[in-house]
Structure formats: structure tokens, C-alpha cells
C-alpha atoms as a PDB file:
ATOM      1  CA  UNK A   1     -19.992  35.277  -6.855  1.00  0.00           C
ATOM      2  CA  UNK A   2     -22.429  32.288  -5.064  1.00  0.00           C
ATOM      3  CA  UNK A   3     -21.021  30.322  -7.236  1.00  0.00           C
ATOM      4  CA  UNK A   4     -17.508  31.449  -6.928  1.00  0.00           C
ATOM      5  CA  UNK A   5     -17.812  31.015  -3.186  1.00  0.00           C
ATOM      6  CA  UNK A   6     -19.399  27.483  -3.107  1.00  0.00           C
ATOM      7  CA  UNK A   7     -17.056  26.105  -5.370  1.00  0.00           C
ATOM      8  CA  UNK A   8     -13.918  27.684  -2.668  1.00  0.00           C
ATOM      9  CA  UNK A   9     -15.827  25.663  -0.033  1.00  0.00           C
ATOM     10  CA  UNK A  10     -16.085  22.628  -1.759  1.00  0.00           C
ATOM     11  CA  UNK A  11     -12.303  22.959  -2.689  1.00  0.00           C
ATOM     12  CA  UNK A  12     -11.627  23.389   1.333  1.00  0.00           C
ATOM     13  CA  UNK A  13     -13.828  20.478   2.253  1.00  0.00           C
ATOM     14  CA  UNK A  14     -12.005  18.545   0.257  1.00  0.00           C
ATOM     15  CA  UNK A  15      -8.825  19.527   1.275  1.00  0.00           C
ATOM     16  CA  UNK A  16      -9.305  19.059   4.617  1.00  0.00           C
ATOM     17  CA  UNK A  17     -10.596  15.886   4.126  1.00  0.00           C
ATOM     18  CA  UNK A  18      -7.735  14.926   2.167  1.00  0.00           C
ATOM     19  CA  UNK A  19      -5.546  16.354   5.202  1.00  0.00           C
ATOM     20  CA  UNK A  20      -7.521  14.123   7.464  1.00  0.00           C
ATOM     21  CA  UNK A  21      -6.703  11.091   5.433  1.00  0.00           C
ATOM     22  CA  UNK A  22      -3.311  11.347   5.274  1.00  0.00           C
ATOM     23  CA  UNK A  23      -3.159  11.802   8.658  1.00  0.00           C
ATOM     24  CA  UNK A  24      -4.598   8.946   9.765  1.00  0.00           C
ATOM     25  CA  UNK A  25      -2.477   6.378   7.400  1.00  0.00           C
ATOM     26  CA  UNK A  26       0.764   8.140   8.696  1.00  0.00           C
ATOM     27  CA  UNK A  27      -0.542   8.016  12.825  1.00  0.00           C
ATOM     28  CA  UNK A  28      -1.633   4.281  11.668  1.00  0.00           C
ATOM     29  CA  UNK A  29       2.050   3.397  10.987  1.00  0.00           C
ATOM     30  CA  UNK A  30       3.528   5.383  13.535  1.00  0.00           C
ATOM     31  CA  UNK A  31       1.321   3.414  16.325  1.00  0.00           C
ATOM     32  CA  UNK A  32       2.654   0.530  14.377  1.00  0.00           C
ATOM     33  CA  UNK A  33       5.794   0.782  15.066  1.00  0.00           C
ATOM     34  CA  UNK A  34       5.474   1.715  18.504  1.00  0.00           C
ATOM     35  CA  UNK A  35       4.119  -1.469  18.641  1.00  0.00           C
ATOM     36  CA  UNK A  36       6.987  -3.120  17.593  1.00  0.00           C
ATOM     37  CA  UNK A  37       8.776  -0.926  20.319  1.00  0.00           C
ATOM     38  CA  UNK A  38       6.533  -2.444  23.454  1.00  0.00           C
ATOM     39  CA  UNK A  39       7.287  -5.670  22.090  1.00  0.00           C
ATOM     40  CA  UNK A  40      11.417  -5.358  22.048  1.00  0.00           C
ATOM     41  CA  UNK A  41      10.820  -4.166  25.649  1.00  0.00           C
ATOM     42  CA  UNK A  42       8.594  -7.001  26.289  1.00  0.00           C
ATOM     43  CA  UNK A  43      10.986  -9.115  25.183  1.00  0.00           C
ATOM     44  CA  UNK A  44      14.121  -7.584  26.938  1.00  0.00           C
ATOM     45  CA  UNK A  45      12.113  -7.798  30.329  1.00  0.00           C
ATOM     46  CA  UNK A  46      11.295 -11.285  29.513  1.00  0.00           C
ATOM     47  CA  UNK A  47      15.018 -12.311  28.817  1.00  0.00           C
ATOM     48  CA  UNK A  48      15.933 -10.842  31.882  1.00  0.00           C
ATOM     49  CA  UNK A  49      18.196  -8.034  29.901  1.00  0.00           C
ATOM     50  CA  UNK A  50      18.974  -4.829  32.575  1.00  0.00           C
ATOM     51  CA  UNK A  51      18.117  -2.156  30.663  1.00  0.00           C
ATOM     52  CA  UNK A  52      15.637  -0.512  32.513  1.00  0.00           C
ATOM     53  CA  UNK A  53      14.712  -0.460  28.433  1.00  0.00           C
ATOM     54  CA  UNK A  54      10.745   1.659  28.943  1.00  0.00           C
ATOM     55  CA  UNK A  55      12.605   4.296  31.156  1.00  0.00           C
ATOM     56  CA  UNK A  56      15.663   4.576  28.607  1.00  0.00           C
ATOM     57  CA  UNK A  57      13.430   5.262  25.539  1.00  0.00           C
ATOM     58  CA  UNK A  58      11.030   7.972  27.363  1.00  0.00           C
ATOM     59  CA  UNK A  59      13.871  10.169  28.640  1.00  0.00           C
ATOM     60  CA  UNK A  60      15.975   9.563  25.449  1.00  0.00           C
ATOM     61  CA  UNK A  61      13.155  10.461  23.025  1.00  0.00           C
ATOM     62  CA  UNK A  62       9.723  11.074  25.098  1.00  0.00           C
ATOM     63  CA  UNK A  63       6.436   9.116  24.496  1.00  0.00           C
ATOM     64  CA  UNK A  64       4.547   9.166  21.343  1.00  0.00           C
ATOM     65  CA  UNK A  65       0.828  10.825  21.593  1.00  0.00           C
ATOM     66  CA  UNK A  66      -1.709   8.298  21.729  1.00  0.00           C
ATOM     67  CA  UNK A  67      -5.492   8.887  21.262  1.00  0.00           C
ATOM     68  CA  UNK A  68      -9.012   8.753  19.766  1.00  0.00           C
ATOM     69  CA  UNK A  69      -8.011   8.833  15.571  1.00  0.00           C
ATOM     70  CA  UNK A  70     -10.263  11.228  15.092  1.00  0.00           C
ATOM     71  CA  UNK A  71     -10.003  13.219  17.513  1.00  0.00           C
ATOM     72  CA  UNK A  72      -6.099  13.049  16.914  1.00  0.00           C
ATOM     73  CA  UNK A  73      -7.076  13.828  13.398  1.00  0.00           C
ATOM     74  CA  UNK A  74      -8.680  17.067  14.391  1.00  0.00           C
ATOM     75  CA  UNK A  75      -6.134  18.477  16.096  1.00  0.00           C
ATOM     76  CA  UNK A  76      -2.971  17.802  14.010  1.00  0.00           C
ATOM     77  CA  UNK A  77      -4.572  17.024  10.687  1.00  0.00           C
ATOM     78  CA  UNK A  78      -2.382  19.869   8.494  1.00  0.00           C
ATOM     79  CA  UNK A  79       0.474  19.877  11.317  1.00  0.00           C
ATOM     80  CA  UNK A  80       3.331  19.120   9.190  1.00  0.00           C
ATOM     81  CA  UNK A  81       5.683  20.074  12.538  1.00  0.00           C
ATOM     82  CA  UNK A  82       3.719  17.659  14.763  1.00  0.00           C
ATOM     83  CA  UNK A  83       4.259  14.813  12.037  1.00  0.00           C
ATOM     84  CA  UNK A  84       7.494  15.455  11.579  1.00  0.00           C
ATOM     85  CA  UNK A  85       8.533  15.399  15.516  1.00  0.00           C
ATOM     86  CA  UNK A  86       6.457  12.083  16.479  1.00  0.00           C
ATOM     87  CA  UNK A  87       7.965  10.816  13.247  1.00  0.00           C
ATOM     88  CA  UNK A  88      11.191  11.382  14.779  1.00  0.00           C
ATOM     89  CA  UNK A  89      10.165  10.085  18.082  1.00  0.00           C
ATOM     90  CA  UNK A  90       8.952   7.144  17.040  1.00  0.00           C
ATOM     91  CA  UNK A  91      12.069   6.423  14.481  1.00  0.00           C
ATOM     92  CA  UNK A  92      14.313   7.084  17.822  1.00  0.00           C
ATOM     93  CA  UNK A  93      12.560   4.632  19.860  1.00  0.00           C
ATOM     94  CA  UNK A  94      12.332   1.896  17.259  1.00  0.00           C
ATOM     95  CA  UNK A  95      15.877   2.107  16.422  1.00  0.00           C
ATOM     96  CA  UNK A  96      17.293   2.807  19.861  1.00  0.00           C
ATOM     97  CA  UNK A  97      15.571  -0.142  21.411  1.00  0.00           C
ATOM     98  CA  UNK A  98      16.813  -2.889  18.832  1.00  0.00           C
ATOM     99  CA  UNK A  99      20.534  -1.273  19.259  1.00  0.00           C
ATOM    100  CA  UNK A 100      20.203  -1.270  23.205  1.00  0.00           C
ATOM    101  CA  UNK A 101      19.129  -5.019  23.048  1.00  0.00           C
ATOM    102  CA  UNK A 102      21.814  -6.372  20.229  1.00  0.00           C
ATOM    103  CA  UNK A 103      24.088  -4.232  22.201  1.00  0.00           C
ATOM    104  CA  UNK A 104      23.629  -6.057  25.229  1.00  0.00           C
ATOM    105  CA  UNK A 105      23.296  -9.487  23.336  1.00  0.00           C
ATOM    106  CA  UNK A 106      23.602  -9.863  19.440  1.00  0.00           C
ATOM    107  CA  UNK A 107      22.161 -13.537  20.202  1.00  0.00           C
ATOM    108  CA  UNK A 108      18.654 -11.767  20.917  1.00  0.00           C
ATOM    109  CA  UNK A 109      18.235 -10.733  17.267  1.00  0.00           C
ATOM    110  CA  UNK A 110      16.944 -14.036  17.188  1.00  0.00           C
ATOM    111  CA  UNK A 111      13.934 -13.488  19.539  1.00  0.00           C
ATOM    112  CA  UNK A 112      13.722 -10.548  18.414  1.00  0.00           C
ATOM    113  CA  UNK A 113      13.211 -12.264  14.557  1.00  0.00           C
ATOM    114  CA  UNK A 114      10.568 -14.242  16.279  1.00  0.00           C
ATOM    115  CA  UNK A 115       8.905 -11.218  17.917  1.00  0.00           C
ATOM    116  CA  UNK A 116       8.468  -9.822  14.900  1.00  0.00           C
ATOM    117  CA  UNK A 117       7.117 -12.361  12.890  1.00  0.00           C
ATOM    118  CA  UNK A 118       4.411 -12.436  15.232  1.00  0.00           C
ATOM    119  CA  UNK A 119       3.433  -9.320  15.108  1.00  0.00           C
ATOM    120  CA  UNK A 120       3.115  -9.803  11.159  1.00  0.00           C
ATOM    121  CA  UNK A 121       0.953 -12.840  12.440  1.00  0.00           C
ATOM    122  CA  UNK A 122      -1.551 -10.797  14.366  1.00  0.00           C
ATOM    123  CA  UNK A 123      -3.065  -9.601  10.549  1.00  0.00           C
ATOM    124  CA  UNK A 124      -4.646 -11.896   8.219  1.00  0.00           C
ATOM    125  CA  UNK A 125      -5.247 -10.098   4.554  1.00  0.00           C
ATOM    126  CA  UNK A 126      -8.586 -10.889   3.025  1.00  0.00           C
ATOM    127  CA  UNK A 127      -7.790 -10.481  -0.282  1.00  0.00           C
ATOM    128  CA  UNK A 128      -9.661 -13.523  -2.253  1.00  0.00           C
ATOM    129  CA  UNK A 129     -10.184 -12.461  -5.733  1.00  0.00           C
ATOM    130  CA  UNK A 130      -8.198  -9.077  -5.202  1.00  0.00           C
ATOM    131  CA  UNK A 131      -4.849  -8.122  -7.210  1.00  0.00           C
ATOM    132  CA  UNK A 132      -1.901  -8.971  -5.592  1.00  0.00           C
ATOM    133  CA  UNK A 133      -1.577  -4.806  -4.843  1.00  0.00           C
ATOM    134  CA  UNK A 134      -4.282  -5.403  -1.884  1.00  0.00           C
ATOM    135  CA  UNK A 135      -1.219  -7.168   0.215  1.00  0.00           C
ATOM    136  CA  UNK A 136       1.037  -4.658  -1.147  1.00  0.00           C
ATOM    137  CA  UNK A 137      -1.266  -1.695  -0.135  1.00  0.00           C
ATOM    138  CA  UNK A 138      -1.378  -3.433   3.616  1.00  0.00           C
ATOM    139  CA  UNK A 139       2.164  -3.494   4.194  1.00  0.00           C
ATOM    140  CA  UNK A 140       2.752   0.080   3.282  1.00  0.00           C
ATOM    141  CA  UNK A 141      -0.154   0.995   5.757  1.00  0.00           C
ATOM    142  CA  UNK A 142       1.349  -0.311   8.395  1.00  0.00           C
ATOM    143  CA  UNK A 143       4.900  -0.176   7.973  1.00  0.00           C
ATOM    144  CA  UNK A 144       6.318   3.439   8.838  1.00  0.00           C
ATOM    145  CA  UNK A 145       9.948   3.053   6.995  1.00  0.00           C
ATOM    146  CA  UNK A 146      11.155   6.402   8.038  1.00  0.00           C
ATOM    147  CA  UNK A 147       8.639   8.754   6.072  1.00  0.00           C
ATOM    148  CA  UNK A 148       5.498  10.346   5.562  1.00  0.00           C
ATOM    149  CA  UNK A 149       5.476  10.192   2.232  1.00  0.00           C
ATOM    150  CA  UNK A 150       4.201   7.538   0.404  1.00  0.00           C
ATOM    151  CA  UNK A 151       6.113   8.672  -2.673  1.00  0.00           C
ATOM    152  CA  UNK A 152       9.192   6.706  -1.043  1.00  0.00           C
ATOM    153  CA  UNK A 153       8.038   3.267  -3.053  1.00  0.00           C
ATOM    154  CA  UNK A 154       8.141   3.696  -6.870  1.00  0.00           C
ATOM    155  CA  UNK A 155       6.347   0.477  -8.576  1.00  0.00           C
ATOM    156  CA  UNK A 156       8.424  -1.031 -11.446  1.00  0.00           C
ATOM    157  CA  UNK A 157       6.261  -3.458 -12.540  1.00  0.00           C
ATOM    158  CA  UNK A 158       2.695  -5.067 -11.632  1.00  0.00           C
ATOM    159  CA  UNK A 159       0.328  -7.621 -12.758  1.00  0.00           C
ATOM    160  CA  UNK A 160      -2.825  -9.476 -10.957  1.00  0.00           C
ATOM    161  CA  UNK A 161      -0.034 -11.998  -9.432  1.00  0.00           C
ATOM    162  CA  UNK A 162       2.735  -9.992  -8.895  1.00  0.00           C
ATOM    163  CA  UNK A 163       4.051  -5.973  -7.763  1.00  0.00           C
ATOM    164  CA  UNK A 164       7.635  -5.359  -7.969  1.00  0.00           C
ATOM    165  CA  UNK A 165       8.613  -2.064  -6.322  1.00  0.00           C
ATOM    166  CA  UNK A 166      11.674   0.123  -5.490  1.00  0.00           C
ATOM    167  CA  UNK A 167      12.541   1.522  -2.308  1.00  0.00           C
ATOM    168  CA  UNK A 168      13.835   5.482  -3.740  1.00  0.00           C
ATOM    169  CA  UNK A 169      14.682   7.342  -0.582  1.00  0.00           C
ATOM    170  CA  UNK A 170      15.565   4.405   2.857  1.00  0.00           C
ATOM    171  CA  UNK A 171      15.052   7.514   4.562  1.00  0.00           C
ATOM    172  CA  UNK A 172      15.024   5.249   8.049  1.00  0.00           C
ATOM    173  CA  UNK A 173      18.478   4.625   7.162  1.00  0.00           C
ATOM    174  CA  UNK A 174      19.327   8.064   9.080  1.00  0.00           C
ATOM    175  CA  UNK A 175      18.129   7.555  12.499  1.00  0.00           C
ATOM    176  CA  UNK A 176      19.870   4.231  12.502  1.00  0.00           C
ATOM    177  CA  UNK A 177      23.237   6.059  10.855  1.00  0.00           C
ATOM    178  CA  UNK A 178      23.151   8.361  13.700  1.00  0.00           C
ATOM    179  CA  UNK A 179      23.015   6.020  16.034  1.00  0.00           C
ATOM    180  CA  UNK A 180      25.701   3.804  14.222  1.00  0.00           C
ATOM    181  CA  UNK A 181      23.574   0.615  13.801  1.00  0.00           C
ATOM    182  CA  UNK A 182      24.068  -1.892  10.776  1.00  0.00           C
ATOM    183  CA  UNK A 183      20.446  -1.236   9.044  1.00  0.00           C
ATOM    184  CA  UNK A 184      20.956  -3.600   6.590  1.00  0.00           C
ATOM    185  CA  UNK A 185      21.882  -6.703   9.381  1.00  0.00           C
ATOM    186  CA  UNK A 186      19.044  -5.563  11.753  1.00  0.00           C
ATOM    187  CA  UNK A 187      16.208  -3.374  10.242  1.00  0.00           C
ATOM    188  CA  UNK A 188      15.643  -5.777   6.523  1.00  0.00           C
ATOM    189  CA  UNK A 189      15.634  -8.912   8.394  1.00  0.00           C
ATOM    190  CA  UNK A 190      12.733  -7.347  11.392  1.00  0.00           C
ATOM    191  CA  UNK A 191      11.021  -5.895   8.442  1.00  0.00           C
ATOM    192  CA  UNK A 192      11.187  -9.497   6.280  1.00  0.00           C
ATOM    193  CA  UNK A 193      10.045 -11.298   9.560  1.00  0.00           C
ATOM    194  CA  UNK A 194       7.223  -9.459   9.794  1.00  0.00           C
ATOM    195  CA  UNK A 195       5.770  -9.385   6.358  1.00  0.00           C
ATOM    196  CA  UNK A 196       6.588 -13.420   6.372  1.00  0.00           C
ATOM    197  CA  UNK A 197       4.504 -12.860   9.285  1.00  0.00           C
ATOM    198  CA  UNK A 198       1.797 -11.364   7.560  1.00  0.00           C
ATOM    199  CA  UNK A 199       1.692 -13.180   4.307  1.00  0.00           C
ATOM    200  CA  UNK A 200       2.330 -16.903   6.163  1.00  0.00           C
ATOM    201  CA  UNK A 201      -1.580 -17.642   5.901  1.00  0.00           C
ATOM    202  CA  UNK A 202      -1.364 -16.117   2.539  1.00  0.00           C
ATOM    203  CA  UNK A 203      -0.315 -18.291  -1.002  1.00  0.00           C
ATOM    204  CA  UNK A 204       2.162 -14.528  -1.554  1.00  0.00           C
ATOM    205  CA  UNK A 205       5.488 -14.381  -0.611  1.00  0.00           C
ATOM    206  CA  UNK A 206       7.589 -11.558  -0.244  1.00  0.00           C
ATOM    207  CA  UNK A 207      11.246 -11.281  -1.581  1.00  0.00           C
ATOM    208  CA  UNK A 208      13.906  -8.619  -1.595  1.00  0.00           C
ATOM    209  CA  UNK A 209      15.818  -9.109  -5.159  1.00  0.00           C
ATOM    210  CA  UNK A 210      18.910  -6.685  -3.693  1.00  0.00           C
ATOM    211  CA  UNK A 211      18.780  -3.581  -0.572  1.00  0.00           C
ATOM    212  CA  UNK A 212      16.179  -1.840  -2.674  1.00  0.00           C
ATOM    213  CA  UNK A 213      13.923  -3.803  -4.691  1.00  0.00           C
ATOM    214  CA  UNK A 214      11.275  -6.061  -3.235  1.00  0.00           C
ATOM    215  CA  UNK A 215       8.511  -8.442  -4.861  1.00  0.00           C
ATOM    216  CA  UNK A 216       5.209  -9.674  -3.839  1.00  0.00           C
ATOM    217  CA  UNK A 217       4.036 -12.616  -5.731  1.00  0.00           C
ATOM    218  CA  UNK A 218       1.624 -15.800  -5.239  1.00  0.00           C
ATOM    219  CA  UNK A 219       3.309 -19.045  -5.093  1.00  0.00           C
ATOM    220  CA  UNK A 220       3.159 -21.115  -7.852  1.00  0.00           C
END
């Protein structure tokens, strides 16, 4: 029975653990994003656009928690329904601000291309001597794309050089949808800036071959 009742501990240490983990990479992306979200406002306050943009998005959708990781980690690690509702939150916020600003002026998605690609600048992969998987691996960490679930990328093909991969579920495509915002004129061209961003230091370049597929590969 010792045994028996060791080997259930073990089992819950590790889950927990496990639960711990996975929250982390999912707050990680969420904080991301939000990210993304101070910088459309930044930008809308510097352009001079009167939106009132900060106040819009907190009444609209509320604030996403923000604290200590582990100490965020030990109280929703396991808290599917607090995932789910900051998920939402944040997915609101991010989508709602770029609408608000196009919606204003569709000549900002410029600045706001530029934005973005510098907040792909702000990380700089060290990955000598590492498979090309090591950039892939940092772009899903940071980059929410409208799920928990890491599941939502299925790799078709990799190699040292290159990872080809297939988005199976856009599940951001629904908080966009609902708010009736092109996701494939606005979201995919933020989301390219900011991996150009990212890999611009790099000798990888990222490609999307249609809506779906995307490859990472070194430059020849």
C-alpha cells in the first residue's frame, strides 16, 4: 500500500507540475498580445486618433490579470474557466483595437505594420547550431492565435533547415468574425510583420505558402 500511495503522489506532482507549465506558456502569450494591444493604443494616441482607445477596451472587455508568474501560476494553474475568460479578454481587446483604429483610418494599418514589426524586433533568437524548430518553438510561445492549445499547428514536414506547418483550427478567426473584421487583410499581415520582426537579425525567413500553411527556412 506504501508503495501504492507514493507512486499516486508522484503521479500528482507531476501533474501539477505539468498544470503549472502549461499555464505559464499560455499567460506568456496572452501578456503578449496585450502587448501588442498597449502598443495600437500607443500608436492611436500618438496619431492623434479620438478614440479615447484605453477607456473603450476596459469597459468593452475589462483588463487582463497581470502578476508575479508564479504566483499567477498558483492560483489558476488547473483553471480551465479562468483561461478560457482572459483568453477571451485578451482576443476582444486585440481585435477590437485594430478594428477601432482601421475604422477610423484604414491608412494606419501602415503604422500599425510598423508597430508590429518592432515588437518582433524587441527578441533576438539565439539559436546558433540549433534546428531550425528553436525559431519555430519561439514564435508559438509568444504568439497567442486564438487558443490554448498547442495542438492548433500540425507539422507537415521538418528538417535541420526547414519546418513547414499547418494552421488546423484559425480559431482567432471568431472573435474577429464577430466583430466583422477582414482577418485575412489585417490579422496575417500584423502577425507576418512581427515574425519578420523577429527573424530580421536571423539568416530564417518566414513564408505563408496559402491562409494556412507557413514555412520557416534559412536563406540560402
Amino acid at each position: 500500500r506504501k508503495q501504492s500511495d507514493k507512486k499516486n503522489i508522484g503521479k500528482e506532482v507531476r501533474i501539477m507540475k505539468e498544470s503549472r507549465e502549461f499555464f505559464k506558456r499560455v499567460d506568456t502569450k496572452m501578456l503578449q498580445q496585450e502587448k501588442c494591444v498597449q502598443e495600437i493604443i500607443r500608436l492611436s494616441e500618438d496619431e492623434g486618433i479620438d478614440l479615447d482607445l484605453a477607456r473603450q477596451l476596459d469597459e468593452r472587455y475589462g483588463c487582463l490579470e497581470i502578476g508575479d508568474i508564479d504566483d499567477m501560476a498558483n492560483k489558476y494553474a488547473g483553471d480551465d474557466k479562468w483561461i478560457d475568460n482572459n483568453l477571451s479578454i485578451i482576443e476582444n481587446r486585440f481585435a477590437y483595437a485594430i478594428k477601432a483604429v482601421v475604422d477610423y483610418d484604414e491608412g494606419q494599418i501602415i503604422n500599425l505594420r510598423e508597430r508590429f514589426y518592432g515588437l518582433g524586433q524587441e527578441y533576438i533568437p539565439d539559436y546558433e547550431g540549433l534546428p531550425i524548430r528553436h525559431i519555430y518553438d519561439l514564435i508559438r510561445d509568444l504568439l497567442l492565435d486564438g487558443g490554448r492549445s498547442e495542438e492548433l499547428n500540425e507539422v507537415i514536414s521538418e528538417d535541420f533547415d526547414e519546418i513547414i506547418w499547418k494552421r488546423t483550427r484559425p480559431s482567432t478567426c471568431k472573435y474577429w468574425a464577430y466583430l466583422d473584421v477582414d482577418f485575412n487583410k489585417y490579422y496575417l499581415p500584423l502577425r507576418q510583420e512581427f515574425i519578420d520582426g523577429l527573424t530580421e537579425k536571423t539568416d530564417v525567413e518566414f513564408k505563408r505558402l496559402d491562409d494556412s500553411v507557413c514555412v520557416l527556412a534559412r536563406r540560402m
